[in-house]
Protein backbone atom coordinates (compact mmCIF):
# COMPACT_ATOMS: atom_id res chain seq x y z
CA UNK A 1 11.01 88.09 -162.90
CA UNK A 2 9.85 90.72 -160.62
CA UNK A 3 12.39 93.89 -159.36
CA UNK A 4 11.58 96.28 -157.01
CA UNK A 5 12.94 99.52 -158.46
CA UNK A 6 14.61 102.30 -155.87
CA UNK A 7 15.66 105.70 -157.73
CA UNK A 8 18.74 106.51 -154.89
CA UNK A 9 21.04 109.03 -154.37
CA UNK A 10 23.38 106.69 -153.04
CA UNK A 11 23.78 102.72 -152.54
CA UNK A 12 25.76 100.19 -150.87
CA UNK A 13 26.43 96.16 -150.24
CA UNK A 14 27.58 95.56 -147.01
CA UNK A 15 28.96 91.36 -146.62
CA UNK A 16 30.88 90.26 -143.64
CA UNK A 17 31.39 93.66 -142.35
CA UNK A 18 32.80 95.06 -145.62
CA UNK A 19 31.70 96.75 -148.59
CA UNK A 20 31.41 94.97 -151.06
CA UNK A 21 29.80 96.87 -153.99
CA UNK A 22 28.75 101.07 -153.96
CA UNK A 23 26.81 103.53 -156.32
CA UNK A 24 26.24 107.29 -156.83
CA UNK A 25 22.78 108.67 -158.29
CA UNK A 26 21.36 106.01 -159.85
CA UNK A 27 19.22 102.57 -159.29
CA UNK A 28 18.79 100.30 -156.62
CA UNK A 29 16.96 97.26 -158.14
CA UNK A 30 16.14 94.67 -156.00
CA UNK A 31 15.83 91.52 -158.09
CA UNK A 32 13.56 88.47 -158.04
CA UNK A 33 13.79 85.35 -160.11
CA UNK A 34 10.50 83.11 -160.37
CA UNK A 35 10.63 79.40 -161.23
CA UNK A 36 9.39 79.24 -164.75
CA UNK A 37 11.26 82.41 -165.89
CA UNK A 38 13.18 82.60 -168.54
CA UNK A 39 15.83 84.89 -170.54
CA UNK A 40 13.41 86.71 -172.13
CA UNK A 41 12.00 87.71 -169.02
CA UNK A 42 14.90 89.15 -168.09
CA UNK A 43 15.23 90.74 -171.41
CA UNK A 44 12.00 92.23 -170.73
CA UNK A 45 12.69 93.64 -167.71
CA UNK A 46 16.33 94.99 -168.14
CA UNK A 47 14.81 96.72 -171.53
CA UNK A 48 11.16 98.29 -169.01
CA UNK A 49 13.95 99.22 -165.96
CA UNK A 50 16.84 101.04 -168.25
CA UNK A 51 14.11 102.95 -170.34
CA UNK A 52 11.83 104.18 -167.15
CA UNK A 53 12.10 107.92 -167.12
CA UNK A 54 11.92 108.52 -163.31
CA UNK A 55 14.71 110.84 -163.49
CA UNK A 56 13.70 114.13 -163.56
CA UNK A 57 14.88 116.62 -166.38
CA UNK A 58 15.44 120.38 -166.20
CA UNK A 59 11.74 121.42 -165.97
CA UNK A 60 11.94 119.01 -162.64
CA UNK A 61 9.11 116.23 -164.52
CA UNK A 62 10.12 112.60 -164.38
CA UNK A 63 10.97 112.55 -168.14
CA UNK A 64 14.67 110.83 -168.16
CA UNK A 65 15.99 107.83 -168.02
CA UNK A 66 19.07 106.21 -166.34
CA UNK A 67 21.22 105.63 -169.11
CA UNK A 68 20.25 110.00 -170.46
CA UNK A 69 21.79 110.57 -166.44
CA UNK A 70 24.76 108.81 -166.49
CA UNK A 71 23.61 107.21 -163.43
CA UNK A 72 24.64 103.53 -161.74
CA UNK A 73 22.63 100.40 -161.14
CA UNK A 74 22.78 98.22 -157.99
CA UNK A 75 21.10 95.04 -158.75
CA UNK A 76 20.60 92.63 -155.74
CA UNK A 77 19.30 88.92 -155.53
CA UNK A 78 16.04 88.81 -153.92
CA UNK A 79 14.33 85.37 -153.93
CA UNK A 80 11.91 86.71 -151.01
CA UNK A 81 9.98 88.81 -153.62
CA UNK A 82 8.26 85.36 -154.64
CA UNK A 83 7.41 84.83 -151.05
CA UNK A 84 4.12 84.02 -150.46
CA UNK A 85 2.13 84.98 -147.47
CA UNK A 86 -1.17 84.42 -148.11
CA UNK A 87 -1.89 81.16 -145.50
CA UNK A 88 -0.36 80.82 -142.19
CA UNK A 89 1.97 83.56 -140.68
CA UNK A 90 5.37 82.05 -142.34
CA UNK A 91 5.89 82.90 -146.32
CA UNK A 92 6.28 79.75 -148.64
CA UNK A 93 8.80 80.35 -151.33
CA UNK A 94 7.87 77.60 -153.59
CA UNK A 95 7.13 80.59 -156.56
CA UNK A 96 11.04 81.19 -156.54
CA UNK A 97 13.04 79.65 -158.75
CA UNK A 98 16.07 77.36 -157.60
CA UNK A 99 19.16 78.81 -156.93
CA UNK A 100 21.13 77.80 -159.72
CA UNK A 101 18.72 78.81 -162.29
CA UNK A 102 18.44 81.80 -160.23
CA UNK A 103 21.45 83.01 -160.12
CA UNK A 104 22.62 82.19 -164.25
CA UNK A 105 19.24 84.91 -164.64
CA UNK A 106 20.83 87.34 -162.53
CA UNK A 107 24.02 87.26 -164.03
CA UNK A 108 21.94 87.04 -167.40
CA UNK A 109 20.20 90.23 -166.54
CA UNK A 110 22.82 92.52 -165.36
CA UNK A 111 25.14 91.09 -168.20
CA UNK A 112 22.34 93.02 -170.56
CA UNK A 113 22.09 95.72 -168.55
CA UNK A 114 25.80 96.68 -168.76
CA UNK A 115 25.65 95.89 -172.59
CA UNK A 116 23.09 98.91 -172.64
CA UNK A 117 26.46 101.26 -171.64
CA UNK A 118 25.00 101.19 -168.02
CA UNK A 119 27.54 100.95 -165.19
CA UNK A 120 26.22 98.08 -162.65
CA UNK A 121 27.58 97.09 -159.72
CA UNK A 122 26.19 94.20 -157.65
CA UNK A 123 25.34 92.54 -154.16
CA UNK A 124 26.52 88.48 -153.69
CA UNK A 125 24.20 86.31 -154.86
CA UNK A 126 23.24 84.23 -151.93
CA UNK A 127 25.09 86.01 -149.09
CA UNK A 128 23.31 87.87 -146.10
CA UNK A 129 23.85 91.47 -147.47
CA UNK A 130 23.35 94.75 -145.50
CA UNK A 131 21.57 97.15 -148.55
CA UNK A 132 22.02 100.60 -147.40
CA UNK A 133 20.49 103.55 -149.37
CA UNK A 134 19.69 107.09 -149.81
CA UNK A 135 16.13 107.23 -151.39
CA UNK A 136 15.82 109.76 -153.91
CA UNK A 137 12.24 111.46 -153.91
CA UNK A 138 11.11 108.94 -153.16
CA UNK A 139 10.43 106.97 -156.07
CA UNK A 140 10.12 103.35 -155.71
CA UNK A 141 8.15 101.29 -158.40
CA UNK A 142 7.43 97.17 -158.40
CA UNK A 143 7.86 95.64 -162.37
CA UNK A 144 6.92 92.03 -163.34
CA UNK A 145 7.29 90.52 -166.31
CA UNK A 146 4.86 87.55 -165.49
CA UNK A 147 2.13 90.24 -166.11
CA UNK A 148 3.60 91.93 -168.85
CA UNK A 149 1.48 92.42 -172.22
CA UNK A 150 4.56 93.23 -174.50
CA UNK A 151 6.23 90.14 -174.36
């Protein structure tokens, strides 16, 4: 699984013209499922995202994490985070995993990230979404369990 991490102000899903899903200070985490991955994978990654300490603490270092700043998590479906574009000028997605199993590891990971006490809110899987969000610092960081060590 790979996740494109956003440390926001603010956050929110736009379908069909209407909000769907919103945060305060929190996470945006833009979320990719590879074919081949696996619940522990998103174990993995829901255990590296909720214990990051991006958040900043009262000397101003990046020393806390999400869960120590009562902040929210957006998590959105992104299959085009296994897009390839290596050859040709159109990227192959062949690296993403099918929908189905796609989405039962979405659900899997926020499902474990709200059992961490986290309050997530989320985009709809498979829908054209509008993202809109207020980048905070910025901090934006790419995690991957495919090249993970600790697993």
């Amino acid at each position: 699984m790979r996740a494109v991490i956003q440390r926001v102000s603010s956050c929110s899903v736009i379908v069909e013209n209407q909000i769907i899903s919103r945060t305060g200070p929190g996470l945006l985490v833009l979320l990719g499922v590879g074919a081949g991955d696996a619940p522990a994978d998103a174990d993995w990654l829901a255990d590296k995202i909720a214990g990051l300490r991006i958040f900043e603490d009262e000397n101003g270092k990046m020393n806390r994490a999400i869960s120590e700043t009562n902040g929210e998590m957006m998590v959105v479906s992104q299959f085009t985070l296994y897009g390839d574009c290596r050859k040709g000028r159109r990227p192959s997605f062949v690296a993403a995993a099918p929908p189905e199993t796609a989405e039962s590891l979405y659900l899997y990971f926020t499902d474990r990230v709200r059992g961490m006490g986290i309050r997530v809110q989320t985009g709809q899987f498979r829908a054209m979404m509008a993202v809109s969000l207020v980048n905070d610092g910025p901090v934006t960081l790419v995690v991957d369990s495919s090249i993970s060590s600790n697993r």
